[in-house]
C-alpha atoms as a PDB file:
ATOM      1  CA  UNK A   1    -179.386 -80.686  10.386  1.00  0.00           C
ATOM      2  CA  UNK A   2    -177.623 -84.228  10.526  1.00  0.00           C
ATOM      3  CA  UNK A   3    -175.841 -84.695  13.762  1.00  0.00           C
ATOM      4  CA  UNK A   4    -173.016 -85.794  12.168  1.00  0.00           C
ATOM      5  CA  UNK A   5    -172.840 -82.570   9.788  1.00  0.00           C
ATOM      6  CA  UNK A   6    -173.110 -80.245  12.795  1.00  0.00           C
ATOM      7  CA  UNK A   7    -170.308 -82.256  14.568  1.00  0.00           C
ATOM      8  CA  UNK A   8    -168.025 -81.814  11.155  1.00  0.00           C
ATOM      9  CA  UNK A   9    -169.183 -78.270  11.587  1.00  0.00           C
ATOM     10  CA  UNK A  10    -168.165 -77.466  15.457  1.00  0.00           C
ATOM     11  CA  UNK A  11    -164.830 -79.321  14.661  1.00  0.00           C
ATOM     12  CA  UNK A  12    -163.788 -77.304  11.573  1.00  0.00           C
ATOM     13  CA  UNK A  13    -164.666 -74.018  13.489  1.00  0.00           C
ATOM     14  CA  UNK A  14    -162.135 -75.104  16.593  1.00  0.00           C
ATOM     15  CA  UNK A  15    -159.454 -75.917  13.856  1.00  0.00           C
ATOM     16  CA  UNK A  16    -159.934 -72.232  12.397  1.00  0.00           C
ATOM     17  CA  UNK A  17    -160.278 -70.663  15.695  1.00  0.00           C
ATOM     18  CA  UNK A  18    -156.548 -72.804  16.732  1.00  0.00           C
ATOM     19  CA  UNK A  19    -154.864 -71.967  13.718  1.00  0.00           C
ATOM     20  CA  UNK A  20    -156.130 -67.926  13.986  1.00  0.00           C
ATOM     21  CA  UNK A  21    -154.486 -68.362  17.334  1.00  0.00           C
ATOM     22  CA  UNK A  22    -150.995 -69.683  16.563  1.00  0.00           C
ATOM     23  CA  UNK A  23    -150.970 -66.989  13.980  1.00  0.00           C
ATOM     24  CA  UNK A  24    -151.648 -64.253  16.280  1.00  0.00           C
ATOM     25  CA  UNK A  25    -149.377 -65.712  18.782  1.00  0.00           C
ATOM     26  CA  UNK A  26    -146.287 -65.788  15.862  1.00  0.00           C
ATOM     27  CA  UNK A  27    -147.262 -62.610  13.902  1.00  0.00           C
ATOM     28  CA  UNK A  28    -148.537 -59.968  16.583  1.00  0.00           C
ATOM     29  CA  UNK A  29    -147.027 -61.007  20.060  1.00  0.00           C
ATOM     30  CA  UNK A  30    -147.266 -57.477  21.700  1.00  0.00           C
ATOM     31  CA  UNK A  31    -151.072 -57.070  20.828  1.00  0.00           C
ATOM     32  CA  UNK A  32    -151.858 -60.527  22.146  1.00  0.00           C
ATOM     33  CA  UNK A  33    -150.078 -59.791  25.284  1.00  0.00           C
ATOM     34  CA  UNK A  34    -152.648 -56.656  26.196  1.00  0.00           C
ATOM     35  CA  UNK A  35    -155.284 -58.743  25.030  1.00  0.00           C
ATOM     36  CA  UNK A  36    -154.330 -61.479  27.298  1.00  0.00           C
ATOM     37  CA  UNK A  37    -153.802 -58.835  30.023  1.00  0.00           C
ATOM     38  CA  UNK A  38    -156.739 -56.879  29.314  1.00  0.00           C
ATOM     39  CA  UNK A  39    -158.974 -60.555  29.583  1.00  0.00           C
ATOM     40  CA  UNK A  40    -157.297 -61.463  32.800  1.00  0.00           C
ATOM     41  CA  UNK A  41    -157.237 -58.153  35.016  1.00  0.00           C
ATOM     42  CA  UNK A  42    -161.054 -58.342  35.306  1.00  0.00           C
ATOM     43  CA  UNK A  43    -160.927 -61.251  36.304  1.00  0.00           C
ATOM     44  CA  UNK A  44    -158.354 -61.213  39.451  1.00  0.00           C
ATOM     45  CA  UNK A  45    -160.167 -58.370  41.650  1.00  0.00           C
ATOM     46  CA  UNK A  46    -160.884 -58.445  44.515  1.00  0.00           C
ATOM     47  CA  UNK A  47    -164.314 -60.156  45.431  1.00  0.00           C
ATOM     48  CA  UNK A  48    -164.145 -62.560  42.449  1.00  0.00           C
ATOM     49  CA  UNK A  49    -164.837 -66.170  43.100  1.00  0.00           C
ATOM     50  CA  UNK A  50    -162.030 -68.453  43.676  1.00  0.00           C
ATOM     51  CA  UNK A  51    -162.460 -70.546  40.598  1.00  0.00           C
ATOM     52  CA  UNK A  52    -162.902 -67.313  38.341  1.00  0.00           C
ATOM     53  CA  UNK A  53    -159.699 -65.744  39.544  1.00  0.00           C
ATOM     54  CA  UNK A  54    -157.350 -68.856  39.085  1.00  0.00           C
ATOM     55  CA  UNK A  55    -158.974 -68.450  35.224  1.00  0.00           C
ATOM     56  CA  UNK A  56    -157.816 -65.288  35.508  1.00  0.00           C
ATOM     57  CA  UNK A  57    -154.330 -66.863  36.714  1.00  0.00           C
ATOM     58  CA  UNK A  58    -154.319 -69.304  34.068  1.00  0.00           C
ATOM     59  CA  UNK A  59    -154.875 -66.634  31.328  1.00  0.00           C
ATOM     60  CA  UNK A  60    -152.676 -63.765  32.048  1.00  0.00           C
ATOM     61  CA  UNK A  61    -149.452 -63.906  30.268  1.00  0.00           C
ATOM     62  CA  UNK A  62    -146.151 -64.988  31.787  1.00  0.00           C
ATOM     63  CA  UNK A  63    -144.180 -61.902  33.577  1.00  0.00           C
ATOM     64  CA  UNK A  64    -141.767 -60.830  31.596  1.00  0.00           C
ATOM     65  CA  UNK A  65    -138.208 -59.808  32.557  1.00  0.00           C
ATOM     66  CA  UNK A  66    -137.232 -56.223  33.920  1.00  0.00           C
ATOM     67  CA  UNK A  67    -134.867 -55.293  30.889  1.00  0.00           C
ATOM     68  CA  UNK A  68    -135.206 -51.809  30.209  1.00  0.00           C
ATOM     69  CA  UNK A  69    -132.793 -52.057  27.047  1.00  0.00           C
ATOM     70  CA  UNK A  70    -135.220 -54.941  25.194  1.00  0.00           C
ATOM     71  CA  UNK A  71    -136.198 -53.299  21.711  1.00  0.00           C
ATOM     72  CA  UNK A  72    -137.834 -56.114  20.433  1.00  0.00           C
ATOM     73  CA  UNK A  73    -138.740 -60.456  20.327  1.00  0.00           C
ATOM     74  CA  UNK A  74    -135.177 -61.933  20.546  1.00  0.00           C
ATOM     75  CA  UNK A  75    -136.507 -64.854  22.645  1.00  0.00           C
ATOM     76  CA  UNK A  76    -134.787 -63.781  25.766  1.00  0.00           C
ATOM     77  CA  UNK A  77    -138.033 -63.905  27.916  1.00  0.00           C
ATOM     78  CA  UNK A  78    -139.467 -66.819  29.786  1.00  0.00           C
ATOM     79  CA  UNK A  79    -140.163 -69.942  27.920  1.00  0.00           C
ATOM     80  CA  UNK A  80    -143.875 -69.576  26.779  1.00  0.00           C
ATOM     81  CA  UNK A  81    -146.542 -71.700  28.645  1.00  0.00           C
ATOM     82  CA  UNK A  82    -147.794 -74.980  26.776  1.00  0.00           C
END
Protein backbone atom coordinates (compact mmCIF):
# COMPACT_ATOMS: atom_id res chain seq x y z
CA UNK A 1 0.00 0.00 0.00
CA UNK A 2 1.15 3.61 -1.16
CA UNK A 3 2.09 5.71 1.76
CA UNK A 4 0.21 8.33 0.62
CA UNK A 5 -3.09 6.09 0.25
CA UNK A 6 -2.72 4.83 3.83
CA UNK A 7 -2.24 8.48 5.04
CA UNK A 8 -5.69 9.47 2.99
CA UNK A 9 -6.89 6.40 4.79
CA UNK A 10 -5.91 7.20 8.67
CA UNK A 11 -7.21 10.80 7.95
CA UNK A 12 -10.69 9.89 6.63
CA UNK A 13 -11.12 7.40 9.61
CA UNK A 14 -10.32 10.45 12.32
CA UNK A 15 -12.89 12.63 10.32
CA UNK A 16 -15.59 9.72 10.78
CA UNK A 17 -14.56 8.92 14.21
CA UNK A 18 -14.95 13.26 14.98
CA UNK A 19 -18.07 13.60 13.31
CA UNK A 20 -19.59 10.11 15.19
CA UNK A 21 -18.52 12.10 18.19
CA UNK A 22 -20.22 15.49 17.79
CA UNK A 23 -23.23 13.44 16.96
CA UNK A 24 -23.24 11.51 20.04
CA UNK A 25 -22.38 14.51 22.00
CA UNK A 26 -25.74 16.50 20.31
CA UNK A 27 -28.11 13.48 19.98
CA UNK A 28 -27.50 11.20 23.19
CA UNK A 29 -25.92 13.49 25.96
CA UNK A 30 -27.02 11.30 29.00
CA UNK A 31 -25.46 8.02 27.49
CA UNK A 32 -22.21 9.80 26.70
CA UNK A 33 -22.04 11.12 30.13
CA UNK A 34 -21.90 7.31 31.77
CA UNK A 35 -19.70 6.46 29.10
CA UNK A 36 -17.42 9.24 29.90
CA UNK A 37 -17.86 8.34 33.60
CA UNK A 38 -17.66 4.77 33.22
CA UNK A 39 -13.98 5.43 31.07
CA UNK A 40 -12.72 7.73 33.74
CA UNK A 41 -13.55 5.98 37.22
CA UNK A 42 -11.01 3.24 36.40
CA UNK A 43 -8.81 5.32 35.84
CA UNK A 44 -8.69 7.69 39.14
CA UNK A 45 -8.13 4.81 41.90
CA UNK A 46 -6.13 4.71 44.07
CA UNK A 47 -2.57 3.31 43.12
CA UNK A 48 -2.82 4.55 39.50
CA UNK A 49 0.10 6.40 38.10
CA UNK A 50 0.10 10.06 38.18
CA UNK A 51 -0.03 10.64 34.48
CA UNK A 52 -2.91 7.94 34.07
CA UNK A 53 -5.12 9.55 36.66
CA UNK A 54 -4.90 13.24 35.35
CA UNK A 55 -6.24 11.22 31.91
CA UNK A 56 -8.67 10.13 33.99
CA UNK A 57 -9.16 13.95 35.12
CA UNK A 58 -9.12 15.14 31.72
CA UNK A 59 -11.85 12.65 30.60
CA UNK A 60 -14.50 12.60 33.17
CA UNK A 61 -17.29 14.90 32.44
CA UNK A 62 -17.79 18.30 34.02
CA UNK A 63 -19.86 18.10 37.52
CA UNK A 64 -23.00 18.98 37.01
CA UNK A 65 -25.22 21.17 39.22
CA UNK A 66 -27.23 19.83 42.36
CA UNK A 67 -30.81 20.62 40.90
CA UNK A 68 -33.06 18.06 41.95
CA UNK A 69 -36.04 19.62 39.80
CA UNK A 70 -33.85 19.34 36.23
CA UNK A 71 -36.12 17.08 33.88
CA UNK A 72 -34.14 17.44 31.02
CA UNK A 73 -31.05 19.49 28.57
CA UNK A 74 -32.17 23.16 28.94
CA UNK A 75 -28.51 24.29 28.93
CA UNK A 76 -28.51 25.35 32.49
CA UNK A 77 -25.35 23.26 33.40
CA UNK A 78 -21.75 24.27 33.16
CA UNK A 79 -20.46 25.47 29.90
CA UNK A 80 -19.08 22.25 28.18
CA UNK A 81 -15.22 21.83 28.02
CA UNK A 82 -13.50 22.69 24.53
Amino acid sequence: MDAWLLFQYVVIALAVLLSAWVVARKQFPGSVRRLRVAVALPLLREGKPAWLRSVGRWVAPAVQGGNVACGGCDNCGPDPRR
